[in-house]
N, C-alpha and C. Protein backbone atom coordinates (compact mmCIF):
# COMPACT_ATOMS: atom_id res chain seq x y z
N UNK A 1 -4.99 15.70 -10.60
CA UNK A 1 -5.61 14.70 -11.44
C UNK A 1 -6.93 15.27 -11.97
N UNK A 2 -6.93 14.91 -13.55
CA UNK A 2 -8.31 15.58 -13.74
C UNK A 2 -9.30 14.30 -14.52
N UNK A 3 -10.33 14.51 -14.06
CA UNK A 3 -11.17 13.21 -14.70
C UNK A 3 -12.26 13.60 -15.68
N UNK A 4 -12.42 13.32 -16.77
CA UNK A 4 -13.46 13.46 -17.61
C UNK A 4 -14.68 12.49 -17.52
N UNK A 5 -15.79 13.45 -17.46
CA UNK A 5 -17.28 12.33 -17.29
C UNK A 5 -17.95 12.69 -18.51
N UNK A 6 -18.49 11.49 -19.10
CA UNK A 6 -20.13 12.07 -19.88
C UNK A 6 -20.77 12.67 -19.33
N UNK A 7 -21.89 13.96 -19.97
CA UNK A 7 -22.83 14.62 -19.14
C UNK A 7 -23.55 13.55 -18.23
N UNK A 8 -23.82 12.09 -18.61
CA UNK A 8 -25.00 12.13 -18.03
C UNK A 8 -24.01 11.38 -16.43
N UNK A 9 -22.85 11.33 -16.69
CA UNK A 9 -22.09 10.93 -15.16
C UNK A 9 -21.79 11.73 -14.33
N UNK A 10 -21.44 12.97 -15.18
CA UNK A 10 -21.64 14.36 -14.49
C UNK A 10 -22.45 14.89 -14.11
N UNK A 11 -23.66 14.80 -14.74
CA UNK A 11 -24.79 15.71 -13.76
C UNK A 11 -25.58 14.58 -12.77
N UNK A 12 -24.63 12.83 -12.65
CA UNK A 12 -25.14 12.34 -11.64
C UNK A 12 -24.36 12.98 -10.33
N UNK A 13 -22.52 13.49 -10.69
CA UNK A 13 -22.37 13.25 -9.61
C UNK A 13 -22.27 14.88 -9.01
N UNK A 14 -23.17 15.60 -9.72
CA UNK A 14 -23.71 17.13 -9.20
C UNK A 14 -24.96 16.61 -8.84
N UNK A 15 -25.72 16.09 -8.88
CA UNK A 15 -26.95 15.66 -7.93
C UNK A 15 -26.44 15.33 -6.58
N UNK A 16 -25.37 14.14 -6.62
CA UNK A 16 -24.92 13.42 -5.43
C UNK A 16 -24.48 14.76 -4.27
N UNK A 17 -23.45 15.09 -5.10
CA UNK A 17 -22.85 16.67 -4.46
C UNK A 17 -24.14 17.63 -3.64
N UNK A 18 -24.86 17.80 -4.57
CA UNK A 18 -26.02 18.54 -3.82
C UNK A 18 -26.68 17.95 -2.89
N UNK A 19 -27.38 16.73 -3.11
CA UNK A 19 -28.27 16.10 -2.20
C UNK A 19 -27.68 15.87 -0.80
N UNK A 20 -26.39 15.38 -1.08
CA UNK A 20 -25.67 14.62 0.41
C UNK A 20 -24.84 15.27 1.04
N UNK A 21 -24.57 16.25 0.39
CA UNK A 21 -24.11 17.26 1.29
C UNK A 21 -22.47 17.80 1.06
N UNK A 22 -22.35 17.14 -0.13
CA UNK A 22 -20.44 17.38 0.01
C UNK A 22 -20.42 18.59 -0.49
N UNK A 23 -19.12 19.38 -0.56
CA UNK A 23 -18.89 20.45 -0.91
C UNK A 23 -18.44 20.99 -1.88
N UNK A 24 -17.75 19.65 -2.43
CA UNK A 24 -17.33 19.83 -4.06
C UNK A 24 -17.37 18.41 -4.74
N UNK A 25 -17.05 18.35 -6.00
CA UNK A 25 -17.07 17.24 -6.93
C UNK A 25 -15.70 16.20 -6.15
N UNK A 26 -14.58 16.78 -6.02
CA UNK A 26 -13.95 16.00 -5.10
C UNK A 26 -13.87 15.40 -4.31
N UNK A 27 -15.06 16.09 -2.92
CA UNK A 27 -15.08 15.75 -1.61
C UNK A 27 -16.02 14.18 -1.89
N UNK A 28 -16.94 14.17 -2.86
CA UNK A 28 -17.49 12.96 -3.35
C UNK A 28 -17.06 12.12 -3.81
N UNK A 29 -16.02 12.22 -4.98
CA UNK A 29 -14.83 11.14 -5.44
C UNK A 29 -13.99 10.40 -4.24
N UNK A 30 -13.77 11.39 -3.77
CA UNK A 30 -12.56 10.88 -2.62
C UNK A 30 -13.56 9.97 -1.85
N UNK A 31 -14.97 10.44 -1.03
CA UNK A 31 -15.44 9.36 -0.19
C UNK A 31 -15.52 7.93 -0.94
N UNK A 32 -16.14 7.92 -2.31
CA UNK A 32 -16.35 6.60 -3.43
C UNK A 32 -15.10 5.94 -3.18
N UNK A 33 -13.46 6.75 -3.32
CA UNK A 33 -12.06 6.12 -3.26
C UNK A 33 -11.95 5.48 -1.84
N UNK A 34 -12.29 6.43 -0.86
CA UNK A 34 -12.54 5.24 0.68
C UNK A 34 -13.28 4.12 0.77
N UNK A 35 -14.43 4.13 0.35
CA UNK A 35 -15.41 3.57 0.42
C UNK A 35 -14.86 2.08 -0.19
N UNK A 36 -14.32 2.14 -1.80
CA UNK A 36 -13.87 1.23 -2.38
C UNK A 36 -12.39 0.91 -1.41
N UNK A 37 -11.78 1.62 -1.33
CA UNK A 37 -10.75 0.90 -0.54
C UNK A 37 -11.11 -0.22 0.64
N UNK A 38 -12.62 0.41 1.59
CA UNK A 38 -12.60 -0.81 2.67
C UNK A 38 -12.91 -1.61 2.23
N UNK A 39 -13.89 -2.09 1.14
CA UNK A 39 -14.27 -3.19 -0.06
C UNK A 39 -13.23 -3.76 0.33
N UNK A 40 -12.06 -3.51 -0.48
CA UNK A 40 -10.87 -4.16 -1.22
C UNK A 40 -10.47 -5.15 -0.02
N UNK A 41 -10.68 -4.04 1.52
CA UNK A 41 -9.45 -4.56 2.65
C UNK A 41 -10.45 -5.56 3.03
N UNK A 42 -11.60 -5.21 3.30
CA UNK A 42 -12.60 -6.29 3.38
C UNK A 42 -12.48 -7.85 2.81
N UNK A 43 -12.31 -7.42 1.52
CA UNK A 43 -12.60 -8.58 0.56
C UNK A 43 -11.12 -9.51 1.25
N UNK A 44 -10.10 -8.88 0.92
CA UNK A 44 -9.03 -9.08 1.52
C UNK A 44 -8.94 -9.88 2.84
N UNK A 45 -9.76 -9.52 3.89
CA UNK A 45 -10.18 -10.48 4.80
C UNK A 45 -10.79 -11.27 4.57
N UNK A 46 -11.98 -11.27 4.37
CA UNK A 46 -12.65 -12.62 3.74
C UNK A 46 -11.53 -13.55 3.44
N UNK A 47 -11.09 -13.11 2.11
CA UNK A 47 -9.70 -14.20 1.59
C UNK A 47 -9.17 -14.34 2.58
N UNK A 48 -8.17 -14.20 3.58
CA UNK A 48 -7.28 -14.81 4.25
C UNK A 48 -8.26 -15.56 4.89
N UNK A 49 -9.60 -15.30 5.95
CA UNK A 49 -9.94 -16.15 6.71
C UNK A 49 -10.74 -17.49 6.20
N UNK A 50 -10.86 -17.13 4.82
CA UNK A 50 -11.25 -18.47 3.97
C UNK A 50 -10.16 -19.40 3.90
N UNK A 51 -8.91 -18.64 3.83
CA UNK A 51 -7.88 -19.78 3.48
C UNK A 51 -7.17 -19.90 4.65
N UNK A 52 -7.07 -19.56 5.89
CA UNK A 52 -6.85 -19.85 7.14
C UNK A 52 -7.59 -21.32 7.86
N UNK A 53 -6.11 -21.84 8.66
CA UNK A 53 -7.08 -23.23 8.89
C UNK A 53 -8.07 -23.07 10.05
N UNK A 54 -8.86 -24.06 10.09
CA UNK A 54 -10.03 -24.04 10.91
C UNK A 54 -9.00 -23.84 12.49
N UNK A 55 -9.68 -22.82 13.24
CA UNK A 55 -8.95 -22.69 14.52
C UNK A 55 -9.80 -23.50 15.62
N UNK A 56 -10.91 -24.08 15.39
CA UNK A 56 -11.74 -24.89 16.62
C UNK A 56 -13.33 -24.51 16.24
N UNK A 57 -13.92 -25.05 17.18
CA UNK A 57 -15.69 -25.62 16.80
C UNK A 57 -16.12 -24.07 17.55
N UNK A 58 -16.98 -23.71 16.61
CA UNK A 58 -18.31 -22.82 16.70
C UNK A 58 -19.15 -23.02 17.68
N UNK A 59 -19.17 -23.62 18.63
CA UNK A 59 -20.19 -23.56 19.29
C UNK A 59 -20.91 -22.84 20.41
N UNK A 60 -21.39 -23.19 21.33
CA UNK A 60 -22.26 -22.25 22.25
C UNK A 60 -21.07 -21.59 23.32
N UNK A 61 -20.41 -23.02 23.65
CA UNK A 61 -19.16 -21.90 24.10
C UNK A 61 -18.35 -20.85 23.99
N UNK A 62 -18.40 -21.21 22.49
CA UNK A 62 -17.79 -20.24 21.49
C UNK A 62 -18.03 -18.86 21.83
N UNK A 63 -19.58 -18.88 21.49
CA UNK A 63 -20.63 -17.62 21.64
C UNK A 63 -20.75 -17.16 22.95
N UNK A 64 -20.51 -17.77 23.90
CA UNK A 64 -20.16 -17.45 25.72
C UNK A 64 -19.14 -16.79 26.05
N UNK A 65 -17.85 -17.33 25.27
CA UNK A 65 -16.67 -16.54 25.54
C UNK A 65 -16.77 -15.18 24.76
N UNK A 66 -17.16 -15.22 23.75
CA UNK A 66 -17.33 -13.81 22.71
C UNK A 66 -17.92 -12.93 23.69
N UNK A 67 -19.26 -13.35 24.07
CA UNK A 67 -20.41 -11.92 24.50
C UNK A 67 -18.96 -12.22 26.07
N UNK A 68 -18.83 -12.70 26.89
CA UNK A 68 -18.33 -12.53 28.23
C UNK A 68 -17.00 -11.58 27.89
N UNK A 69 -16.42 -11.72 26.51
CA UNK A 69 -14.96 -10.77 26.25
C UNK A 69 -15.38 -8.90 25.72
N UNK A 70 -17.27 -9.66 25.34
CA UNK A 70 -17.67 -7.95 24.63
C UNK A 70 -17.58 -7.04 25.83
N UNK A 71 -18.51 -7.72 27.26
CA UNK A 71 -19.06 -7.32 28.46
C UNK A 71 -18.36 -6.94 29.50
N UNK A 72 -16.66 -7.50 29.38
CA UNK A 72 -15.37 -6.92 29.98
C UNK A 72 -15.24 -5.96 28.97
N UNK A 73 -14.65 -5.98 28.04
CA UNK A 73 -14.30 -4.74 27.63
C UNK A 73 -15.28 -3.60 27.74
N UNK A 74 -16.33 -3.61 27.52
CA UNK A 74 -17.38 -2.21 27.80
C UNK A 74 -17.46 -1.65 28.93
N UNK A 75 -16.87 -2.88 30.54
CA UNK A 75 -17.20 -2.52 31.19
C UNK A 75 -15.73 -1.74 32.01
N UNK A 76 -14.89 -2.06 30.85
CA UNK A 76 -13.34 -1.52 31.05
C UNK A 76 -13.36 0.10 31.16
């Protein structure tokens, strides 16, 4: 695949290349293509758990069972 930039998109993403460390013009595209992909899967969550029905109340219990399920597993 070959992509054409204006100079001035091109010599942004030869700055990027230099500064951050990638190794070629690719190795930078491709992270932007990951990057946007978790977006997508992200966003993607959001949506379902917006449209998912309410599973029960938020509350302090809530937040008791969470940290008590973090504090087993770490200590697994």
């Amino acid at each position: 695949m070959n992509i054409s930039l204006p100079d001035a998109l091109k010599s942004f993403v030869d700055a990027q290349v230099a500064s951050r460390g990638f190794g070629t013009n690719s190795e930078y595209v491709r992270e932007l293509i990951r990057k946007d992909q978790d977006v997508q899967r992200l966003r993607g969550m959001i949506l379902d758990g917006a449209a998912s029905p309410i599973a029960g109340e938020v509350d302090e219990a809530y937040f008791d069972g969470l940290r008590k399920l973090a504090r087993d597993s770490v200590g697994s």
